[in-house]
Protein backbone atom coordinates (compact mmCIF):
# COMPACT_ATOMS: atom_id res chain seq x y z
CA UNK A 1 136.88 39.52 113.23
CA UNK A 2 138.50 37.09 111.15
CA UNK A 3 137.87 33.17 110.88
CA UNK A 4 140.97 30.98 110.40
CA UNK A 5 140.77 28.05 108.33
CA UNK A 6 142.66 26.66 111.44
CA UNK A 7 143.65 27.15 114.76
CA UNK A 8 147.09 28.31 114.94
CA UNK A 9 149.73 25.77 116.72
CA UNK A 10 152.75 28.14 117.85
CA UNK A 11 154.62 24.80 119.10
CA UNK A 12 153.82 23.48 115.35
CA UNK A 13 154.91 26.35 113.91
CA UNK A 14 158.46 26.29 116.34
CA UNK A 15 159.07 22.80 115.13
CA UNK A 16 158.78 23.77 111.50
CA UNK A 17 160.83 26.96 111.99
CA UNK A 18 163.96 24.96 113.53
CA UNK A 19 163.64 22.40 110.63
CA UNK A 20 163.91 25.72 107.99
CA UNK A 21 166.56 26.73 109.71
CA UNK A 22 168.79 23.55 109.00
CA UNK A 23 168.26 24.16 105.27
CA UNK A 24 169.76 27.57 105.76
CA UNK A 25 173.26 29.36 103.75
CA UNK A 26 174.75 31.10 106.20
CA UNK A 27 178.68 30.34 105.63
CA UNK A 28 179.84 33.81 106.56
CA UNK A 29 177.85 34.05 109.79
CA UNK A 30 177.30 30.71 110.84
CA UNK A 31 173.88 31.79 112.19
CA UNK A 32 171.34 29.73 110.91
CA UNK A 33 167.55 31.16 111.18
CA UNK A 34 164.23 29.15 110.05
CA UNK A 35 161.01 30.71 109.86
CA UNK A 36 157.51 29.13 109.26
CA UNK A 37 154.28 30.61 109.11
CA UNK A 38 150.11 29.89 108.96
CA UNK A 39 148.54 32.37 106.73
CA UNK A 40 144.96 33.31 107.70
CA UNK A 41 143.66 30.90 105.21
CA UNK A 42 145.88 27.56 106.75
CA UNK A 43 148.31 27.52 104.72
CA UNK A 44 151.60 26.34 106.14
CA UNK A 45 155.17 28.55 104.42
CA UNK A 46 158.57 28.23 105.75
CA UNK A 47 161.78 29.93 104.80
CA UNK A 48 165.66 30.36 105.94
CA UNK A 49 168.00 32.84 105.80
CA UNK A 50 170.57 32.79 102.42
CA UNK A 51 173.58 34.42 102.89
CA UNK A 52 175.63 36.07 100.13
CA UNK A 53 179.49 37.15 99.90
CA UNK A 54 178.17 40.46 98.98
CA UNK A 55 176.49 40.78 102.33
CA UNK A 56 173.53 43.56 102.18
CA UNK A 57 171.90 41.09 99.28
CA UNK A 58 171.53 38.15 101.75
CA UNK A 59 168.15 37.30 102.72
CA UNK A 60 166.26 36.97 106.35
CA UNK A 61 164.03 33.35 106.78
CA UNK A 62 161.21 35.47 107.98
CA UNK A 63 160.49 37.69 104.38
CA UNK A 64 162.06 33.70 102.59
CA UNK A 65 158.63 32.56 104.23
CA UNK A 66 156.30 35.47 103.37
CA UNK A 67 157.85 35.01 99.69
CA UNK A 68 156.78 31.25 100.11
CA UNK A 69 153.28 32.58 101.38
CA UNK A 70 152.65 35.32 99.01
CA UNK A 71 153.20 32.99 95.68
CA UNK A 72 151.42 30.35 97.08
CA UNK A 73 148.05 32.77 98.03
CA UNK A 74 149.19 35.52 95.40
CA UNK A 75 148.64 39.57 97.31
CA UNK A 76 145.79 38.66 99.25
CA UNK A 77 147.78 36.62 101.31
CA UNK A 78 147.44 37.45 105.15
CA UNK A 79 149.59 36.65 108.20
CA UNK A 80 147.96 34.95 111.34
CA UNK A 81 150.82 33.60 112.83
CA UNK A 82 155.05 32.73 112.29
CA UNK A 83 157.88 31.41 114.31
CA UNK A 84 161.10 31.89 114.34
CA UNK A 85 163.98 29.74 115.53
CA UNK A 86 167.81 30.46 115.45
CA UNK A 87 170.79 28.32 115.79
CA UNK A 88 174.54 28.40 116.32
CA UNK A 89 177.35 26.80 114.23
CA UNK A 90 177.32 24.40 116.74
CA UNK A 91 173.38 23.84 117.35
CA UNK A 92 172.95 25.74 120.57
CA UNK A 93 169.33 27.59 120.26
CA UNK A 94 169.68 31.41 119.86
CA UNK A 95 167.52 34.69 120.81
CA UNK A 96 166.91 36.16 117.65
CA UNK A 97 163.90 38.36 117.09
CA UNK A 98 162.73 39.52 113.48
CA UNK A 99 165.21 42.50 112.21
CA UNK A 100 163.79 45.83 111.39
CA UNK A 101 163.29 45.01 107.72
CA UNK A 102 160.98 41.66 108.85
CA UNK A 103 159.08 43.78 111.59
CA UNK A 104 157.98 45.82 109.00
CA UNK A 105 157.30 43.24 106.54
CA UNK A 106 155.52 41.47 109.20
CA UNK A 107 152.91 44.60 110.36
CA UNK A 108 152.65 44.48 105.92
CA UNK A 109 150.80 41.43 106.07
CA UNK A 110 149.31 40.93 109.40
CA UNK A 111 149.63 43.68 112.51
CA UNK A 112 148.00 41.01 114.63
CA UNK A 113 149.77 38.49 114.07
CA UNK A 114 151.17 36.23 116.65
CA UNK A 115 155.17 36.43 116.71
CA UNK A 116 157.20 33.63 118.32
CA UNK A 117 160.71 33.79 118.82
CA UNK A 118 163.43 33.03 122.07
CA UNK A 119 164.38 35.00 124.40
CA UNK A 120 167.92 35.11 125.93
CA UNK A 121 166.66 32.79 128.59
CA UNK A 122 165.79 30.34 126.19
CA UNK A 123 161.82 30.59 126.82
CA UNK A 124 159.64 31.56 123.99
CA UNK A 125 158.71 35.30 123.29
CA UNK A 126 155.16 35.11 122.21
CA UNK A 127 154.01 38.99 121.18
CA UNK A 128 151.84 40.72 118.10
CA UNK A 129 153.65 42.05 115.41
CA UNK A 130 152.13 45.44 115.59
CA UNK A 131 153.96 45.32 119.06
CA UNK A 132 157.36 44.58 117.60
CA UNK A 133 156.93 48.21 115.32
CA UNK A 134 154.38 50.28 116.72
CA UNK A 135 155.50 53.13 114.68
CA UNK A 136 156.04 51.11 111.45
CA UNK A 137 156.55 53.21 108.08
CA UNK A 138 153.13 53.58 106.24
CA UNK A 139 153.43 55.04 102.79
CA UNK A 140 151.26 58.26 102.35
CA UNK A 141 148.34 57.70 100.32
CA UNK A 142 148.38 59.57 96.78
């Protein structure tokens, strides 16, 4: 079982997540994402998404934040919780869930972590990571 430094705020963490997201590049999509995160230790990280003209180098908010996390706390660094909040051009809340490439960054650092995000009805989606990729990629050990 682990001990967190603190105990984890999801509606915190939502706040923080829509604040990344108005810091974000996104001129090509207009779809502005904000994540923000507690590490197991406290630590608060938040990231956005950067878009790029040549668009498979853009970046997701969601790995932005673990970056934040992981050079803050260096490799030991651990997931407990992270939030995610989405926007239109013209502000309207989106559903937007972690892509592939953040669900499996996210079962990297913390399978049990708890996962916030909206759902197309506008509620909150709260769920583990481990539940987002069940069958996540695990690299064979040598």
């Amino acid at each position: 079982m682990i001990v967190r430094a603190q105990a984890i705020d999801l509606d915190e963490l939502r706040a923080l997540a829509a604040q990344a997201a108005q810091r974000a590049y996104a001129p090509y999509s207009r779809l502005s994402v904000g994540a923000a995160l507690r590490s197991e230790h406290g630590g608060l990280y938040a990231g956005c998404n950067v878009e790029n003209g040549a668009l498979p180098i853009g970046g997701c908010a969601e790995r932005a934040a673990i970056a934040a996390a992981v050079q803050a706390e260096g490799p030991a660094f651990r997931l407990a919780a992270i939030a995610v909040a989405a926007f239109a051009a013209d502000g309207r809340a989106l559903p937007v869930s972690p892509c592939g490439a953040c669900r499996q960054a996210l079962v990297e650092f913390g399978p049990g972590a708890a996962v916030t995000f909206r759902q197309p009805d506008g509620a909150w989606a709260d769920v583990l990571a481990d539940d987002l990729l069940p069958w996540r990629f695990v690299l064979p050990a040598q």
